[in-house]
Structures are given as C-alpha cells and as structure tokens.
Protein backbone atom coordinates (compact mmCIF):
# COMPACT_ATOMS: atom_id res chain seq x y z
CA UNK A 1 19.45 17.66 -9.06
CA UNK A 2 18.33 18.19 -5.70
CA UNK A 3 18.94 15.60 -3.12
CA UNK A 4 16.25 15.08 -0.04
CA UNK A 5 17.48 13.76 3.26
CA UNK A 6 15.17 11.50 5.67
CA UNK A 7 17.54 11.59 8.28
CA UNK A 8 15.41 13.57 10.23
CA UNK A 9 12.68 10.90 9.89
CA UNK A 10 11.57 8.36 12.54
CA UNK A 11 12.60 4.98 11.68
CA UNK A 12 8.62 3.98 11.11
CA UNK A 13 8.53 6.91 8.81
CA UNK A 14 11.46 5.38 6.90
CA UNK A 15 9.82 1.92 6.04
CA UNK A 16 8.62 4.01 2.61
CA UNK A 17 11.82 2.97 1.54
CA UNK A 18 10.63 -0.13 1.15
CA UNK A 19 7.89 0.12 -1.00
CA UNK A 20 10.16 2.16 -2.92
CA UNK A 21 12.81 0.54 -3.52
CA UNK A 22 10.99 -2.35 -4.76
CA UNK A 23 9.09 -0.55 -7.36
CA UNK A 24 12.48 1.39 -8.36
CA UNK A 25 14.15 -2.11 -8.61
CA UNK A 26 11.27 -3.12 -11.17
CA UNK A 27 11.38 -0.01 -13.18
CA UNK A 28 15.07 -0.70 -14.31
CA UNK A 29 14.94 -4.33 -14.61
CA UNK A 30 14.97 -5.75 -18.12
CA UNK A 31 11.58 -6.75 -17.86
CA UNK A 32 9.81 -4.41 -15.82
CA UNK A 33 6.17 -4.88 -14.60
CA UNK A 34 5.21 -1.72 -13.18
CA UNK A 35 7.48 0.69 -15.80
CA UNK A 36 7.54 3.34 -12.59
CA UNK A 37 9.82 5.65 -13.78
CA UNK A 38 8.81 8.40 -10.92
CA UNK A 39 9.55 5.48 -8.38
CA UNK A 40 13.41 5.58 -9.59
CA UNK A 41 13.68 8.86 -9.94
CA UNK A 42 12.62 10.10 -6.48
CA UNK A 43 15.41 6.79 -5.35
CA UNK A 44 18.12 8.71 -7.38
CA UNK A 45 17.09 11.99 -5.40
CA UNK A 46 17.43 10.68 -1.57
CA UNK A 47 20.03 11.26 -0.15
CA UNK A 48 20.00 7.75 1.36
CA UNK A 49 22.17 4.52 0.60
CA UNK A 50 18.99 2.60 -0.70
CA UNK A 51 21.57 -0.43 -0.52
CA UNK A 52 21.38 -0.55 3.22
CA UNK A 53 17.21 -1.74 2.80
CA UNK A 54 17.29 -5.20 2.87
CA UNK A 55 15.09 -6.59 0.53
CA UNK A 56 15.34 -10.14 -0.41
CA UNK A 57 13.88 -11.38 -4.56
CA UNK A 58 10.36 -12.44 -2.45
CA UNK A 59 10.08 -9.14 -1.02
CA UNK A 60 10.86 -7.43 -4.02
CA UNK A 61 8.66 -9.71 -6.49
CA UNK A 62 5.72 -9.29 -3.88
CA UNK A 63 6.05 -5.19 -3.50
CA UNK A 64 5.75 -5.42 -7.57
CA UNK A 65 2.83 -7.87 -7.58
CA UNK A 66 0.50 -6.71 -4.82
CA UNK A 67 0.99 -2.92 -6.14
CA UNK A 68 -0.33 -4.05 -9.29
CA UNK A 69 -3.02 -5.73 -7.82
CA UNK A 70 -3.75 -2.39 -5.41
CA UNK A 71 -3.48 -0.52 -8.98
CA UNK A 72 -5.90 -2.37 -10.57
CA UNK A 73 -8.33 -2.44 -7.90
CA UNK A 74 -8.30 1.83 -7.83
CA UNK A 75 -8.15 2.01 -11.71
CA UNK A 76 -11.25 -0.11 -12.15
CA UNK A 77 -13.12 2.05 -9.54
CA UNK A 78 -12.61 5.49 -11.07
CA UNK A 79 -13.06 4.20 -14.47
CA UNK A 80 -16.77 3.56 -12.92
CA UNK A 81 -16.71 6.84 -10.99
CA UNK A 82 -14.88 9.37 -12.79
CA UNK A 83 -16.02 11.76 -9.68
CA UNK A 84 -14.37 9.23 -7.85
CA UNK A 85 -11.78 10.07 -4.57
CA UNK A 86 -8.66 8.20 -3.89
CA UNK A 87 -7.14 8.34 -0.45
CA UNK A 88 -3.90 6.89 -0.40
CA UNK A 89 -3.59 5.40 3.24
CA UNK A 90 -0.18 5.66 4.97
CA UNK A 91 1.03 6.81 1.31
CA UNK A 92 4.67 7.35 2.10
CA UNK A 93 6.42 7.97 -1.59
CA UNK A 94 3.64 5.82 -3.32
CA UNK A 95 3.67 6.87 -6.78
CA UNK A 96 0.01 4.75 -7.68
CA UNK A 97 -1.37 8.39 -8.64
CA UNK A 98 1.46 8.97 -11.69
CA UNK A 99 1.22 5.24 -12.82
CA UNK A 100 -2.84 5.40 -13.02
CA UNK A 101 -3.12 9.01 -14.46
CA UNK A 102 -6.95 9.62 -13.39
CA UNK A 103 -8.79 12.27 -14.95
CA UNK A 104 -9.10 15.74 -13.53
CA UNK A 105 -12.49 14.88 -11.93
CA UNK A 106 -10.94 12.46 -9.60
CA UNK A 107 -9.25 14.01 -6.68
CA UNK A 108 -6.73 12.17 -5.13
CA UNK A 109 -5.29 12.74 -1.16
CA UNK A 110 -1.86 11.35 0.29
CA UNK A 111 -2.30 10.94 4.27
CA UNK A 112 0.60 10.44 6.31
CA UNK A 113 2.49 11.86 8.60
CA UNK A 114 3.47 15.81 8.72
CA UNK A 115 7.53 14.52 8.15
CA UNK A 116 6.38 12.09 4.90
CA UNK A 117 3.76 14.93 3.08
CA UNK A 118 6.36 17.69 3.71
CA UNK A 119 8.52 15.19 1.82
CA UNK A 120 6.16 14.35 -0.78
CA UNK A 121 5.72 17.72 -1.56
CA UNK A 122 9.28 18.62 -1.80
CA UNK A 123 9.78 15.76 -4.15
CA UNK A 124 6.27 15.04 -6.41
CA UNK A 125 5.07 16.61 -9.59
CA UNK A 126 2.24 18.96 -9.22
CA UNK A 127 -0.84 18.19 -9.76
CA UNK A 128 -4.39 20.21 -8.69
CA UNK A 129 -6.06 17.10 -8.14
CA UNK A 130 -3.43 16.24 -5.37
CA UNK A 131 -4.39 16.78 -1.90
CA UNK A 132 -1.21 16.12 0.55
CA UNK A 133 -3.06 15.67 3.96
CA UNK A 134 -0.40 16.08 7.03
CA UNK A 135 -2.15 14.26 9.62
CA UNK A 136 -1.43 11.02 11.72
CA UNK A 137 -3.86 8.17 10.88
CA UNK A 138 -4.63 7.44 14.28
CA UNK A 139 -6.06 11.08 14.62
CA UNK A 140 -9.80 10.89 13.33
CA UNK A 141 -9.96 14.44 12.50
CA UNK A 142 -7.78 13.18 9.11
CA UNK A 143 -11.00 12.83 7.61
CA UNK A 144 -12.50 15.53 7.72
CA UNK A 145 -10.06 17.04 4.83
CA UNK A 146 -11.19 14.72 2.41
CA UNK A 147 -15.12 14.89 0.80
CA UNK A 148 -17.62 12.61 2.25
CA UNK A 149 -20.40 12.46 -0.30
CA UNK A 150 -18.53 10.82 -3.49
CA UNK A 151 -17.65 7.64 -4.33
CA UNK A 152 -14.74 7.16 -2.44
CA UNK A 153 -12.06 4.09 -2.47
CA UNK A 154 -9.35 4.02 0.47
CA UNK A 155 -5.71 2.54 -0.18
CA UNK A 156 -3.84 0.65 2.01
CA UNK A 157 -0.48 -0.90 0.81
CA UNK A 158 1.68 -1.87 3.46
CA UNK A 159 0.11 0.29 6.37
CA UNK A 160 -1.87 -2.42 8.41
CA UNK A 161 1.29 -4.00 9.44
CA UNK A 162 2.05 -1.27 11.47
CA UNK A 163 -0.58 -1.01 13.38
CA UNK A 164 -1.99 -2.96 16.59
CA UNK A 165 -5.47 -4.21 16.08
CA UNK A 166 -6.94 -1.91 18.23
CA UNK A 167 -5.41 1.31 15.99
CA UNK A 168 -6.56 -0.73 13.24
CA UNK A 169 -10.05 -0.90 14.62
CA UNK A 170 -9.74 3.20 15.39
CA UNK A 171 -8.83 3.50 11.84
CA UNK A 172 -11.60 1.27 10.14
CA UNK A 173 -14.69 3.34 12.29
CA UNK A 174 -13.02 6.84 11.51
CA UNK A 175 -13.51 5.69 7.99
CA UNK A 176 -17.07 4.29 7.95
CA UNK A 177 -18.34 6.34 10.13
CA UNK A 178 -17.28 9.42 7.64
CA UNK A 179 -17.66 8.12 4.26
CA UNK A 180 -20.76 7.70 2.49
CA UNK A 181 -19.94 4.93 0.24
CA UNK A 182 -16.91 3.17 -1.19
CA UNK A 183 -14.40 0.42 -1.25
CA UNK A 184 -11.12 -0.31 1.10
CA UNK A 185 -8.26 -2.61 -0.66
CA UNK A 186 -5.52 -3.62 1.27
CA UNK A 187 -2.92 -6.10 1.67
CA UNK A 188 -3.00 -8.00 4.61
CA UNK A 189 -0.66 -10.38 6.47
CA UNK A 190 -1.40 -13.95 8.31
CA UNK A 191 -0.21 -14.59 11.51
CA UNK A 192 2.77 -16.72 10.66
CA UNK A 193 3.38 -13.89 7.90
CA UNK A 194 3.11 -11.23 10.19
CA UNK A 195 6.00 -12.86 12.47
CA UNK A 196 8.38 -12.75 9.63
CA UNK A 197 8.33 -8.81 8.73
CA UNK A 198 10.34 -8.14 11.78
CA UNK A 199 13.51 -10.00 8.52
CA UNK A 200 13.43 -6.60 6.28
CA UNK A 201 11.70 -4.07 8.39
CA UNK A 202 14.99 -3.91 10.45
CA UNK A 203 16.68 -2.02 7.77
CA UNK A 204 15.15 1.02 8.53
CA UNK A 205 15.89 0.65 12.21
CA UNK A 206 12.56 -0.80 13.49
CA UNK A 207 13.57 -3.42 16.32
CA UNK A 208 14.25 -6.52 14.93
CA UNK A 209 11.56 -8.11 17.51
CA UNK A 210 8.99 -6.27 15.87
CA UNK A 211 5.83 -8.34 14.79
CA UNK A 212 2.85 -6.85 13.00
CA UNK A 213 -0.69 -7.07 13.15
CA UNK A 214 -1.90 -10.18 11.14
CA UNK A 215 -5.17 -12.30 11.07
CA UNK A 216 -6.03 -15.64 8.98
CA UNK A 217 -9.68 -15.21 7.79
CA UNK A 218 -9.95 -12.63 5.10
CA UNK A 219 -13.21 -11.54 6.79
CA UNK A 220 -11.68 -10.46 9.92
CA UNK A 221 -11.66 -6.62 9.49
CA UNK A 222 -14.93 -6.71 8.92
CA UNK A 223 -15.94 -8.18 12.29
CA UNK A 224 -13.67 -5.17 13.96
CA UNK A 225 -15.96 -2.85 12.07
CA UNK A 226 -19.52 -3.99 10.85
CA UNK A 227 -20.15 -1.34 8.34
CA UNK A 228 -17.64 -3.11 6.02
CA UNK A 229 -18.65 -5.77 4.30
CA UNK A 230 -16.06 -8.28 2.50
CA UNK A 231 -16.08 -8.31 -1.15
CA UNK A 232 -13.21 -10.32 -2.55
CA UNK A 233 -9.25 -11.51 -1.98
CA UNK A 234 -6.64 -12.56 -3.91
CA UNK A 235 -3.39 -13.97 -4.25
CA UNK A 236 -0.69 -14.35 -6.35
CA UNK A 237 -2.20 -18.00 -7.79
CA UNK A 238 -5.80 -15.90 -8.55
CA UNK A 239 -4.48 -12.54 -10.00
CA UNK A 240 -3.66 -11.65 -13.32
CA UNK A 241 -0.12 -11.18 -11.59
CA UNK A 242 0.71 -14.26 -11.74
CA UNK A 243 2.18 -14.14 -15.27
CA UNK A 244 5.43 -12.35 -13.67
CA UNK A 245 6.57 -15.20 -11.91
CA UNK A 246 8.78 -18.34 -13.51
CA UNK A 247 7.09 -21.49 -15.03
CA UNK A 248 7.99 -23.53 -11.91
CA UNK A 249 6.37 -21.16 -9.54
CA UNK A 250 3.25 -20.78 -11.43
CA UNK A 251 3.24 -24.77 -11.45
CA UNK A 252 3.57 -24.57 -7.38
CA UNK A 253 0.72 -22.13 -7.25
CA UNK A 254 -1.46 -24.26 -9.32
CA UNK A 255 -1.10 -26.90 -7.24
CA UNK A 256 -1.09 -24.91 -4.05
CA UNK A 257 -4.61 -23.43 -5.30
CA UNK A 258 -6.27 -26.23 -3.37
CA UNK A 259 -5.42 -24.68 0.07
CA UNK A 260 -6.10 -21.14 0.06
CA UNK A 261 -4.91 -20.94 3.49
CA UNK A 262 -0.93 -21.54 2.22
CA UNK A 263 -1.49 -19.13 -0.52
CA UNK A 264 -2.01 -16.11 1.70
CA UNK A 265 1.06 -16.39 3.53
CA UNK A 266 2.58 -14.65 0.71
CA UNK A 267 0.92 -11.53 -1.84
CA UNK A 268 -2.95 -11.34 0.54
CA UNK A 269 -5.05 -8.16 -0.99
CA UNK A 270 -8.47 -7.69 0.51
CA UNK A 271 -11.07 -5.71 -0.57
CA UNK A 272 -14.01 -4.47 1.21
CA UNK A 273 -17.32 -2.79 0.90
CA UNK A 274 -19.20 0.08 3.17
C-alpha cells in the first residue's frame, strides 16, 4: 500500500483531516451511519498520526450528521437533474462523490487548492465524471472550469469557517455571477459557535486564537449577495439525522425545538437558491 504524506501541506490545508477522520471514525464503528469505506481507507494510507486531530464525540457525531444532511441535499438534486453538476467547495478528501454514486451524466468537480487536488488525485478512484480543479477559491477565474448552463448545486462542508466575510462575499458573487441556476448548501456557524472552533482546529496547527466567520440569521448570506435567495435550514432536532443520536438527546432537542436560535449553535446547514 502506498502511503501519502501532507507534511508538505499548510496547516489550513491540513484541517481535511478533520472531516476525515470523523467520517473514518463512523465507518468502523459498530453502528455506522455513513458506511464510508473510501473515508477509512484513504486514513489507513496517510502517512499521518490521525491520533494527534483532536476531535471530541460532538465533533465527531456532528461531522457524521451534517455530511448526511449535505448528502442528502446533493442526492435529491441530481435525482431531479440527472444533467446535474456538483462542485464540491473547499473539497479537501471529501468522499460525498463515492457515497452518492451519480450517474455518468452528472459531472462532478473537486476545487481546492493545487497541494489538496494533487493529493486527491494521487489517492481517489478514477472516475471520467471527476473534474479535480487546482485553483484557490478566492481566485474567481475557478469558475470558469466548471459549465455554466446546467443545473448546477455548489457544496460547502466546512469551508465558510475559514473564510473572513469579505472572502466569503468574493466567493458568493464569483458564483452567481457565473452560474445560471442552482442551489448552494452549506453548514454554517453562529457567532458564539464560531468562537469555539479555534478547540479542534488547533490540531492541525492553526493558532489556537483562531475564530471563524459566523452569523446568527440563516438569511445572512443572502444579504452579502442578492442573487441568492434562502430556501431552507436545518438542524439536528429537524433532520432525518436525528435518529443517530441517544433517547435523552433526542428528548433535549424536542424540547429545545421551541428556540431555534439554541439549536443552531450546533449541526446549522443552509441552503440557498440563485
């Protein structure tokens, strides 16, 4: 087996080893959610101590849960475009392409940086409707490698967080302003949640002072770029998710139902329209 070092990554390029590690985790629990067998399998072939990423059971559990809401939200859109493309922002090692298995119509492109596609395509299976795009998000000319004229939903697990609100506003525009039509899911963090990633983030040597971007109304990317319109959140008490987590905590969540704005300081996925 061949082993892949990231040593030679930066340490915002190594926060994929979080996402990672929590959907590895959940493929070889006893009762895994997500069954990603890729996931583990690209762990097993880093040569990288996954032990040093902290990632406490909350972390983990919400990695498993908001993927599968992120997974759901994509598998419902190409089953009603099967010409349908996926772009995977910020993908990292995401795996979402193996565990959904669209048809050959659908093409599907990974954007990230140079470092993080050379390493997805020295580690992923092959397929012709993968299109590894090595270009910084924060560059608008990413766009133009990816269609314009199809339906068109944009990923974004994770990525947000890393970005001021200004980059963030860059990044919405670049998208709108190429796209025809389509849909951007994300998962988002509040304010208060945003001032707590600095906890696990750390582990991959960002600076432990670190604080993402994070906003309280689930409208709010939508008034940093007009063109998108807000279609829908939810949360770990309103997703079909829900069903992973213990009897007590789906009491709490029943009860915490009543104020929506507790609920999204944990799971928060956001979907929008342009």
């Amino acid at each position: 087996m061949t082993m892949h070092s990231i040593e030679h990554l930066t340490p915002l390029e190594k926060s994929l080893l979080i996402t990672l590690k929590g959907r590895a985790l959940d493929s070889t629990a006893r009762s895994s959610f997500l069954h990603d067998d890729l996931a583990a399998e690209l762990a097993d072939r880093l040569d990288h101590d996954l032990g040093t990423v902290s990632l406490g059971l909350g972390v983990r559990e919400g990695i498993v849960i908001r993927t599968s809401m992120l997974d759901r939200a994509v598998d419902a859109f190409v089953r009603t475009h099967p010409d349908a493309v996926v772009v995977e922002l910020g993908s990292g090692l995401e795996t979402r392409m193996s565990r959904i298995d669209p048809p050959a119509t659908v093409d599907w492109f990974d954007v990230d940086l140079p470092d993080v596609i050379a390493l997805r395509e020295a580690m992923m299976p092959v397929r012709e409707n993968a299109h590894p795009v090595g270009v910084s998000l924060l560059n608008p000319q990413w766009t133009q490698a990816v269609p314009a004229d199809r339906p068109t939903i944009l990923v974004a697990d994770g990525l947000l967080g890393f970005l001021s609100e200004a980059e963030v506003t860059n990044l919405l525009r670049s998208i709108t302003d190429h796209f025809t039509a389509g849909d951007l899911v994300t998962n988002a963090y509040t304010r208060f949640s945003a001032r707590l990633t600095g906890h696990y983030v750390a582990s991959v040597g960002i600076p432990k002072d670190y604080r993402s971007f994070g906003f309280d109304d689930p409208r709010h990317l939508a008034t940093l770029d007009p063109a998108l319109s807000f279609v829908e959140e939810q949360t770990r008490a309103t997703a079909p998710e829900r069903k992973l987590l213990s009897p007590t905590a789906r009491l709490n969540l029943r009860l915490m139902a009543r104020w929506p704005s507790l609920l999204r300081h944990g799971v928060w996925v956001l979907r929008y329209r342009f």
